[in-house]
Protein backbone atom coordinates (compact mmCIF):
# COMPACT_ATOMS: atom_id res chain seq x y z
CA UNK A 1 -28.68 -102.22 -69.14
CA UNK A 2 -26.54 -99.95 -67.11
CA UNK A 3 -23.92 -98.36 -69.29
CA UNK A 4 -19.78 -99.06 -67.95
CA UNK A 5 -19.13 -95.65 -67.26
CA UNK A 6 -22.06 -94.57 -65.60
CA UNK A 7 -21.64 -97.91 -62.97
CA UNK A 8 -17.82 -96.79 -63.01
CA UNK A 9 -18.62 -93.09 -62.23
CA UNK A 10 -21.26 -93.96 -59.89
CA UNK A 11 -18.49 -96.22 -57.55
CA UNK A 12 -15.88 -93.61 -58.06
CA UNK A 13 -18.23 -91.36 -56.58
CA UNK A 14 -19.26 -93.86 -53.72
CA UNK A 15 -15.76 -94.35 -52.72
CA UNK A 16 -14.77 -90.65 -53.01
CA UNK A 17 -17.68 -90.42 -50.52
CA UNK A 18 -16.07 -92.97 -48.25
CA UNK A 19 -13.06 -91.28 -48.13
CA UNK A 20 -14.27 -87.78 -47.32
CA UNK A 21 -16.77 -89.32 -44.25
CA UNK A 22 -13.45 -91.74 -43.23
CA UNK A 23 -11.83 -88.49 -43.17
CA UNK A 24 -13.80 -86.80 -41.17
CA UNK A 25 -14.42 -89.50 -38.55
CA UNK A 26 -10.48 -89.59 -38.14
CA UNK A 27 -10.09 -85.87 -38.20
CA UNK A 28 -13.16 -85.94 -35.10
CA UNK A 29 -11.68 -88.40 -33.54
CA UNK A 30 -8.54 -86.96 -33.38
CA UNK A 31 -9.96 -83.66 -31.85
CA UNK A 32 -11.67 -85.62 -29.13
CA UNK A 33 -8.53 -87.43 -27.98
CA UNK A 34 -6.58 -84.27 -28.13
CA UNK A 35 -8.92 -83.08 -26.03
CA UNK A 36 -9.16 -85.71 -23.65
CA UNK A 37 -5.50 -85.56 -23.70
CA UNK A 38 -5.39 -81.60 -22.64
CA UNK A 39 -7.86 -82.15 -19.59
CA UNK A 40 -6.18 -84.87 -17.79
CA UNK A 41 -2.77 -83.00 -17.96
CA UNK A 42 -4.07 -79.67 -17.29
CA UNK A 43 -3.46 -77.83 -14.16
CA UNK A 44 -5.48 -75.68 -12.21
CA UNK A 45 -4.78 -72.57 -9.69
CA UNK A 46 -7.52 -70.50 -7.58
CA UNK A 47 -6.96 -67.49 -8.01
CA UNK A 48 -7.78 -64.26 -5.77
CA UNK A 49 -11.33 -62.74 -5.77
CA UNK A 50 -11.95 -60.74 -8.63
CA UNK A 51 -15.29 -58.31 -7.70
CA UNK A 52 -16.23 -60.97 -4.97
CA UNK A 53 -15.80 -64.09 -6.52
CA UNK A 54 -13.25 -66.43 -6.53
CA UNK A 55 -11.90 -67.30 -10.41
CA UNK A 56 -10.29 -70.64 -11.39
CA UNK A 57 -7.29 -70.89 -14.00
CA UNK A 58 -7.10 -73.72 -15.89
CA UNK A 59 -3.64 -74.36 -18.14
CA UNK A 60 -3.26 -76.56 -20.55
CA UNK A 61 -0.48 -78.93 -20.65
CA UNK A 62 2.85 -78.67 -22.85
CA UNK A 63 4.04 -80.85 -25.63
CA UNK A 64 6.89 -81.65 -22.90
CA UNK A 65 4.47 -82.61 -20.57
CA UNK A 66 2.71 -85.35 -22.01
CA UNK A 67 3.82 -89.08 -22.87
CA UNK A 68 6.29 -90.12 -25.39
CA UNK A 69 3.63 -91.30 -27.91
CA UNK A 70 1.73 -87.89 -27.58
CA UNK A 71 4.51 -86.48 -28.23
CA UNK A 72 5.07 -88.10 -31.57
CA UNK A 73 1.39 -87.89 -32.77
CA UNK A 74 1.86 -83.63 -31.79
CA UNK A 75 5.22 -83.71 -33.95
CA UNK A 76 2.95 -85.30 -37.18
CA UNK A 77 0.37 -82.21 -36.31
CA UNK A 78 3.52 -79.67 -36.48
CA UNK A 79 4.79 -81.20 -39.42
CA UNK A 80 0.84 -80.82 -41.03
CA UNK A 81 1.41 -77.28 -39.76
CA UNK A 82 4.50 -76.53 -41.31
CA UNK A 83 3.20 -77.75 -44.95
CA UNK A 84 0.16 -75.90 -44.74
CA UNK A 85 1.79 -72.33 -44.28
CA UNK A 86 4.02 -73.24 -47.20
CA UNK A 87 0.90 -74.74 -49.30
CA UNK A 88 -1.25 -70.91 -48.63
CA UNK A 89 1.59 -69.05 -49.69
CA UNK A 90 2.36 -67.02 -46.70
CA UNK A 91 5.95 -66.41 -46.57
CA UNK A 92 7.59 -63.30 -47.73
CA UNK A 93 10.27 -62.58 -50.00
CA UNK A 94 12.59 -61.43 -47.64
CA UNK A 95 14.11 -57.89 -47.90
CA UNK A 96 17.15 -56.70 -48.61
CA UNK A 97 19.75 -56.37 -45.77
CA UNK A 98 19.31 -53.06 -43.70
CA UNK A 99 23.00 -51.50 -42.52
CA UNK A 100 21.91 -48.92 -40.98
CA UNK A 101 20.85 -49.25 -37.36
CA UNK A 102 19.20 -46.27 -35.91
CA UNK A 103 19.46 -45.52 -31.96
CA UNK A 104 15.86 -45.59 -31.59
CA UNK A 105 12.53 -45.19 -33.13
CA UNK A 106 11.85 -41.55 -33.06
CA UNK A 107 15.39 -41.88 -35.54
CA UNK A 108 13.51 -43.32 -38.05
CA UNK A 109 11.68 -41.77 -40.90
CA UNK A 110 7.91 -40.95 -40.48
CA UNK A 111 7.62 -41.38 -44.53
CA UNK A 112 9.49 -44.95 -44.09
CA UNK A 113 6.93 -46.45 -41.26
CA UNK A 114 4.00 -44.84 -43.12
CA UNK A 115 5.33 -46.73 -46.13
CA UNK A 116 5.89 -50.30 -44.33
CA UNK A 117 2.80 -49.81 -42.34
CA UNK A 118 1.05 -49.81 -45.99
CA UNK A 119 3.14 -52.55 -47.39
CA UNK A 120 1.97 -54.85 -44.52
CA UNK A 121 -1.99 -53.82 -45.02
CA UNK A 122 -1.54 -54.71 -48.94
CA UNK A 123 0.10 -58.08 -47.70
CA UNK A 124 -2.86 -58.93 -45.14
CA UNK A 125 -5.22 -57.84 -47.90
CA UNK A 126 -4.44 -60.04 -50.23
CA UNK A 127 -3.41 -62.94 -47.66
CA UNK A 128 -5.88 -62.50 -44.52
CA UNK A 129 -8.25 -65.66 -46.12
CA UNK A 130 -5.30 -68.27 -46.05
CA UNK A 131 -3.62 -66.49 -42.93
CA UNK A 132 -7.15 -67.50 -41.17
CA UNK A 133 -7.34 -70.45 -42.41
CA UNK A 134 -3.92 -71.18 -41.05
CA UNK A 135 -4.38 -69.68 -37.73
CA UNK A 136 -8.22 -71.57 -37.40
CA UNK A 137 -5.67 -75.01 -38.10
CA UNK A 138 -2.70 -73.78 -35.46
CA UNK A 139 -6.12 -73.00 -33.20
CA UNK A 140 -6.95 -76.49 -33.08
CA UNK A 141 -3.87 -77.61 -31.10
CA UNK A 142 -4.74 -78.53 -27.33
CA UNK A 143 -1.04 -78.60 -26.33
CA UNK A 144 1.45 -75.91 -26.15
CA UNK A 145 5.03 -75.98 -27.31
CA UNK A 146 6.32 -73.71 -25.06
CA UNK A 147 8.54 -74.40 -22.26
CA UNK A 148 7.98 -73.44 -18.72
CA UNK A 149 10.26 -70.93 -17.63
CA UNK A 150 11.18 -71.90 -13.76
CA UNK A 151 13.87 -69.39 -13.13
CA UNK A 152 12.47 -66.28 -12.33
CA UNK A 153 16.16 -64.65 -12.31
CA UNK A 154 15.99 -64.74 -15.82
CA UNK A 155 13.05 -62.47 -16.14
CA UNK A 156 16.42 -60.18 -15.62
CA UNK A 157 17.90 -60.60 -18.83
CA UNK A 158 14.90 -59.59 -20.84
CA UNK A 159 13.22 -56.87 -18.70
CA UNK A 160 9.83 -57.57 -20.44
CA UNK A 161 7.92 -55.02 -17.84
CA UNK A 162 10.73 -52.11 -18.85
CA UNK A 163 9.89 -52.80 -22.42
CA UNK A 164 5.82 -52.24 -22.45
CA UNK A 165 6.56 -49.24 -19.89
CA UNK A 166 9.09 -47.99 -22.87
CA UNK A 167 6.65 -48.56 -25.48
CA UNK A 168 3.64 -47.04 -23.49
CA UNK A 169 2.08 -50.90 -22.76
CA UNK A 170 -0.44 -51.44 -20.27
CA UNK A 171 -0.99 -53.71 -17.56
CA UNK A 172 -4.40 -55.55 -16.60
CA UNK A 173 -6.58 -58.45 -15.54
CA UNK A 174 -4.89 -60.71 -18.21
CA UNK A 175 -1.92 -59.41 -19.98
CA UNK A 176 0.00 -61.82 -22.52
CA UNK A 177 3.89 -60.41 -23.78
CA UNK A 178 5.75 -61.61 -25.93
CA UNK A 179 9.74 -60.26 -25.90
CA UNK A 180 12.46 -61.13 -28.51
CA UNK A 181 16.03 -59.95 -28.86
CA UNK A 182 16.37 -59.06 -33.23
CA UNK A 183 15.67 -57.23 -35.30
CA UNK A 184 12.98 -59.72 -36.66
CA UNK A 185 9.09 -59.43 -36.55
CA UNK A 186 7.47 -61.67 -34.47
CA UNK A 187 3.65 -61.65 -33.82
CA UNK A 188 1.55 -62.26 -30.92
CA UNK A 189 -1.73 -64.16 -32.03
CA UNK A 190 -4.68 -64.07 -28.83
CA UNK A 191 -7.40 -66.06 -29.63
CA UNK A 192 -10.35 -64.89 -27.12
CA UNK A 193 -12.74 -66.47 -25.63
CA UNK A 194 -15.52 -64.96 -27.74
CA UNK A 195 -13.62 -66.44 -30.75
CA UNK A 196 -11.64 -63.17 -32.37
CA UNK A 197 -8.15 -63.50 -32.99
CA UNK A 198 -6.49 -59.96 -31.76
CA UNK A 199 -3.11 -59.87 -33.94
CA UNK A 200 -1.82 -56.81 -35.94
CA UNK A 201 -4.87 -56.56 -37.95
CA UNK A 202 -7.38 -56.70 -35.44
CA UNK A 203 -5.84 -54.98 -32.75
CA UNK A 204 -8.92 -54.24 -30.45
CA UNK A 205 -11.41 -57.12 -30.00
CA UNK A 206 -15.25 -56.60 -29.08
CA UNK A 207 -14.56 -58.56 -25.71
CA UNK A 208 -11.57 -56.02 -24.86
CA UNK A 209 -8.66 -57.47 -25.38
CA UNK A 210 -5.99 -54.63 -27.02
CA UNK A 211 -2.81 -55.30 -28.39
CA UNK A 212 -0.95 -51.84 -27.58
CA UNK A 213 2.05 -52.38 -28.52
CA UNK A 214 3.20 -54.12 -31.74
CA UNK A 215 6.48 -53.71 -32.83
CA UNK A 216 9.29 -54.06 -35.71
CA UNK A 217 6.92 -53.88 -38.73
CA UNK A 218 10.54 -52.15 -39.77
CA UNK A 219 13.94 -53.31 -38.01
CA UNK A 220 14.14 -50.18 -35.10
CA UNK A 221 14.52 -52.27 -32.43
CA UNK A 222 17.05 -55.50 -31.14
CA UNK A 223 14.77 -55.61 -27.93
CA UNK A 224 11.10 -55.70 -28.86
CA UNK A 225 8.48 -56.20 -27.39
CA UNK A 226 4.33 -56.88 -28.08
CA UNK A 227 1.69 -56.65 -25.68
CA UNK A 228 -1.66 -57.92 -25.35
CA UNK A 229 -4.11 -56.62 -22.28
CA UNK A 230 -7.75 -57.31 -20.88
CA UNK A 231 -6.99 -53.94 -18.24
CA UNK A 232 -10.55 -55.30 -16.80
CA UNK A 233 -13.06 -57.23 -17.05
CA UNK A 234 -11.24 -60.11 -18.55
CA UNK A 235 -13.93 -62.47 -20.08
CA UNK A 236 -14.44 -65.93 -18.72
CA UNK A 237 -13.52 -69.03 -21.13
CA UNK A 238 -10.39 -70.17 -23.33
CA UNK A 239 -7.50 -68.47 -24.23
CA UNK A 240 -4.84 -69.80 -26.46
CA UNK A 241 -1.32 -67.59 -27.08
CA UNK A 242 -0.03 -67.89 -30.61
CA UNK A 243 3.57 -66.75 -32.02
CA UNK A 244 4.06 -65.98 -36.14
CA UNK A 245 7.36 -65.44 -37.10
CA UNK A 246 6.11 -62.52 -39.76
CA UNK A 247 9.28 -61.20 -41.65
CA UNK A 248 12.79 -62.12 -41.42
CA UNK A 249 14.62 -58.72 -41.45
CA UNK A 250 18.39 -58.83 -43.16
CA UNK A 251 20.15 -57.21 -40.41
CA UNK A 252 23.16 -57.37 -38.78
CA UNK A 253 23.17 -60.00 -35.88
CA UNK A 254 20.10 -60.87 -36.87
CA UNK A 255 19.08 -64.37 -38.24
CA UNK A 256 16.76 -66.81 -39.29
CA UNK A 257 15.94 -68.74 -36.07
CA UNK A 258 14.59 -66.40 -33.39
CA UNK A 259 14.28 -67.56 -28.99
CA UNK A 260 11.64 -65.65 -28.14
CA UNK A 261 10.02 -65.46 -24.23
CA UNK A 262 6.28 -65.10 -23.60
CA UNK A 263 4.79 -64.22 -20.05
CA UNK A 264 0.98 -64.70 -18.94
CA UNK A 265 -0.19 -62.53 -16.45
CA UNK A 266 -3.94 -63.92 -14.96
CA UNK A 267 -5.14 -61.73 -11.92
CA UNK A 268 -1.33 -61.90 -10.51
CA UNK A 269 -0.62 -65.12 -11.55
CA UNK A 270 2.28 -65.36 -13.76
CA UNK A 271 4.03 -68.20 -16.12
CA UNK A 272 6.75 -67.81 -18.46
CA UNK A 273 7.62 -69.77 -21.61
CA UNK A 274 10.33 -69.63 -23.78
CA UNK A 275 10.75 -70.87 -27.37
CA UNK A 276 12.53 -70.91 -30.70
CA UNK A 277 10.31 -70.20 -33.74
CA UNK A 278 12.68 -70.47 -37.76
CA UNK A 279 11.44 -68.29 -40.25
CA UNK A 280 9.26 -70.55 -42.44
CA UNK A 281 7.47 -72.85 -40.10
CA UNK A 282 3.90 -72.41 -38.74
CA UNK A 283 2.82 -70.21 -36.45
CA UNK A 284 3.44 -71.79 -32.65
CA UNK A 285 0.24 -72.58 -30.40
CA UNK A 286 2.64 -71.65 -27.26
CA UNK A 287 -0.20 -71.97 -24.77
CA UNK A 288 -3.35 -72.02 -23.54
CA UNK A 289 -5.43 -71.48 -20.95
CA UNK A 290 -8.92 -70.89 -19.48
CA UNK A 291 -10.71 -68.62 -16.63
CA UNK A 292 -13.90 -69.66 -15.02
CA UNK A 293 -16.01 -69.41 -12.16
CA UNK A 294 -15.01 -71.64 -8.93
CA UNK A 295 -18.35 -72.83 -7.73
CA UNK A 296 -17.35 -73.13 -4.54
CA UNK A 297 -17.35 -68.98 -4.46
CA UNK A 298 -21.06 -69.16 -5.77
């Protein structure tokens, strides 16, 4: 005779089982259509030779871009996003106001960076496991939220090339920037295609991407700028652009909602994006995109 509670264990367990593989069908499922989703919206440009062969680009649609619907099943994925940087615990008590406002870097305290530059590595230390498991989540998107800038006057009123030549940036194959106009810290997130993540913790990547210029770890600067190159020898395969709103600095003029602009530079091709990112939600999957071969150049 079976006992009660071993037959009732035995179906909890059963049904706990048909939950989890449920699960996961949905979950696949949901990848695949997102996928399928990406490829008939994306675009693609040829691109100039690079070292005598001709190079397709291949973007990936924005949220904008897409039907109604999709646009309501990406808003549930946000929303997912949103509660899972809250759930790991990755905000940060936010620091007191700052009055003073220096003219420029070099104005600032060596012993002051050196300190903040520490404060952030004792942050990632103890918070790089859920801030991967975050940014592996945000890396599943296949759409972007960004929005295409089409004016290319207003490349004017942020001067993103004047900012990396300020800061010493470079210039290359692919180059991804991202420009903001706070005091806040805002992070550029590159997933390659070899599958690193260069942010502010991994700043060069074994397929040679380099971000060279990362900036407001403290408040020194209401025109900012981060920078992500490839100068050569960009890799073939996907790219996707991330944006983390890191720290909200208490400074003057300086608030909790940040526009931010992001340009993507592919062997001379450009596109610009600009966005809105509130201190608090999940890092933005801006956009994505991937290089590869034309075969009609082989």
């Amino acid at each position: 005779m079976v006992e009660p509670v071993t037959t009732a264990a035995t179906l909890g367990l059963s049904g706990a089982g048909v939950y989890i593989l449920a699960r996961y069908w949905d979950q696949r499922n949901q990848r695949l259509r997102s996928l399928a989703l990406a490829e008939k919206y994306s675009t693609t440009t040829r691109l100039t030779q690079h070292e005598g062969r001709m190079r397709l680009l291949v973007n990936r649609p924005q949220v904008s871009e897409v039907p109604p619907d999709e646009q309501d099943a990406w808003q549930d994925r946000e929303q997912r996003r949103n509660r899972n940087i809250i759930t790991l615990d990755l905000l940060h008590a936010e620091s007191p106001e700052v009055q003073a406002e220096p003219a420029d870097d070099s104005e600032m305290d060596d012993g002051e960076r050196i300190m903040e530059l520490e404060r952030r590595q004792e942050w990632i230390t103890q918070h790089e496991p859920p801030m991967n498991r975050h940014a592996a989540l945000v890396s599943e998107e296949q759409l972007g939220s960004g929005v295409v800038v089409a004016d290319p006057e207003e490349e004017l009123e942020v001067a993103i090339d004047e900012r990396i030549e300020r800061e010493g940036g470079a210039s290359g194959d692919v180059q991804i920037s991202l420009a903001w106009d706070d005091y806040n810290d805002l992070d550029l997130h590159v997933f390659c295609p070899s599958g690193e993540r260069i942010y502010f913790n991994n700043k060069i990547s074994e397929c040679g991407g380099d971000l060279d210029v990362d900036m407001n770890v403290r408040p020194v600067s209401n025109t900012p700028v981060e920078n992500v190159v490839w100068k050569e020898n960009a890799p073939l395969g996907a790219y996707k652009v991330g944006v983390h709103f890191y720290k909200h600095h208490k400074k003057r003029r300086t608030k909790r909602a940040c526009p931010f602009r992001l340009r993507v530079i592919t062997h001379g091709k450009v596109r610009e994006y600009k966005g809105n990112i509130t201190y608090g939600e999940a890092m933005q999957m801006v956009t994505s995109f991937t290089l590869t071969e034309s075969l009609s150049a082989q």
